[in-house]
C-alpha atoms as a PDB file:
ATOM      1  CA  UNK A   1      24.161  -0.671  -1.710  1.00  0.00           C
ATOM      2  CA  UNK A   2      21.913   0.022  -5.116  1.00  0.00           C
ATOM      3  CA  UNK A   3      20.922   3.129  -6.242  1.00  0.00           C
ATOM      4  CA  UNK A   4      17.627   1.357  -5.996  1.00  0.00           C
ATOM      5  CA  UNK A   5      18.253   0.576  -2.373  1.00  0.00           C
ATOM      6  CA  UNK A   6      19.491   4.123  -1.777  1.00  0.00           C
ATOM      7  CA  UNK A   7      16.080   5.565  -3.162  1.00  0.00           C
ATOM      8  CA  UNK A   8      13.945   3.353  -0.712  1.00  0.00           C
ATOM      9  CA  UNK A   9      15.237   4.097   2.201  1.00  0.00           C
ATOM     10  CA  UNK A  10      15.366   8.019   1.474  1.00  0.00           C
ATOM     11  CA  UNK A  11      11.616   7.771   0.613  1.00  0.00           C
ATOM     12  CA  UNK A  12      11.016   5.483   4.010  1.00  0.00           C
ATOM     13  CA  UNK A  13      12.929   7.883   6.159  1.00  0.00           C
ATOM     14  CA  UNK A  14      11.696  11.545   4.427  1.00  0.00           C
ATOM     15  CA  UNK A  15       8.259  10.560   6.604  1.00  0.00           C
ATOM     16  CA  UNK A  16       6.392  12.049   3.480  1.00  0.00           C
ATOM     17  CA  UNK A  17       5.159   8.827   1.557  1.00  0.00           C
ATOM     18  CA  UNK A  18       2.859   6.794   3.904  1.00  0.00           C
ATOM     19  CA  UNK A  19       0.523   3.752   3.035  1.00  0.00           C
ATOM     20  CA  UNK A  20      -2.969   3.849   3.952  1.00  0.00           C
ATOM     21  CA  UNK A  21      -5.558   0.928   4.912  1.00  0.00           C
ATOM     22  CA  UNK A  22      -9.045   2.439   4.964  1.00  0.00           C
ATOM     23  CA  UNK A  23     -11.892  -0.258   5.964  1.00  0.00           C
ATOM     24  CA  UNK A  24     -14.280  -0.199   3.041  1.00  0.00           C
ATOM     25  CA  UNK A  25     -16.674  -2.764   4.213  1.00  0.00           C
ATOM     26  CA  UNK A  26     -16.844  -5.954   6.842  1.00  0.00           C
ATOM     27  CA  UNK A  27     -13.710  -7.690   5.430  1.00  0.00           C
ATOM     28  CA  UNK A  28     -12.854  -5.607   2.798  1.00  0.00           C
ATOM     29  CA  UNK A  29      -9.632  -2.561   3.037  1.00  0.00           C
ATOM     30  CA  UNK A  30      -8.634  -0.828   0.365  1.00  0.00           C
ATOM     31  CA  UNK A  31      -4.757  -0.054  -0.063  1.00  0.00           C
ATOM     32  CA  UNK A  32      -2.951   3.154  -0.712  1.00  0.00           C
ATOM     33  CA  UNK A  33      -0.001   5.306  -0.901  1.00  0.00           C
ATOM     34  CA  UNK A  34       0.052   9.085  -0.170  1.00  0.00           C
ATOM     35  CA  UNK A  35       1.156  11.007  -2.017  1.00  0.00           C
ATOM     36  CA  UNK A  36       0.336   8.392  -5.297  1.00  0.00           C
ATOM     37  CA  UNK A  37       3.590   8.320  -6.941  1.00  0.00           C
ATOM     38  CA  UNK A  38       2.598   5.561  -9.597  1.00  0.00           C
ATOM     39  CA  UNK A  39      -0.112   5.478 -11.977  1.00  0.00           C
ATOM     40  CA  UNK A  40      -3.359   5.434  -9.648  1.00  0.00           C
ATOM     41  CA  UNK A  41      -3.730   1.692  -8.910  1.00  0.00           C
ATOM     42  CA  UNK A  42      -5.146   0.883  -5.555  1.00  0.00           C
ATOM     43  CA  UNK A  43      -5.139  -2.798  -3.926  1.00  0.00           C
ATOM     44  CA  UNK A  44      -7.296  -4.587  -2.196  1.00  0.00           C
ATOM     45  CA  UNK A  45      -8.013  -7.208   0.255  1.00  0.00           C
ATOM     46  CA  UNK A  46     -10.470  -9.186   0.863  1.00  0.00           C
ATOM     47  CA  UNK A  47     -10.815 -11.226   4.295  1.00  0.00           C
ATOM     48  CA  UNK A  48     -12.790 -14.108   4.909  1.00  0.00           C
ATOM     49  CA  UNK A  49     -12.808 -16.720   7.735  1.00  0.00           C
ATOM     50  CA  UNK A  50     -11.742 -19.483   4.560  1.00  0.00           C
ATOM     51  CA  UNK A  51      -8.609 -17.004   3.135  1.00  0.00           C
ATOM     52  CA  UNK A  52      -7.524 -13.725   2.578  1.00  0.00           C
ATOM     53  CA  UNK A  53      -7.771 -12.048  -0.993  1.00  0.00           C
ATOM     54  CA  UNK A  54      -5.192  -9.127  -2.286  1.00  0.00           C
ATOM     55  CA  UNK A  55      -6.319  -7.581  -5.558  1.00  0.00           C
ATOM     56  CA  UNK A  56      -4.539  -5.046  -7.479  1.00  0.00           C
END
């Protein structure tokens, strides 16, 4: 296994990071990890019967 690997799963399995999906709107969620461990981006997406959008 990576070192990279390694750090995944101990962030997976500490049960302290989580990712949210919080309804904005009708077909719209915003994305987000708690705590933010990166430099405050938040995605998107964007449903719709003809596709489905993810912005970042």
């Amino acid at each position: 296994m990576s070192v990279q690997t390694d750090n995944l799963k101990k962030i997976i399995n500490n049960g302290h990071y989580q990712n949210t999906n919080v309804p904005e709107e009708k077909g719209l969620y915003c994305l987000d990890a708690i705590p933010s461990f990166r430099i405050g981006q938040t995605a998107y997406i964007i449903q719709n019967k003809e596709f489905n959008l993810l912005k970042d």
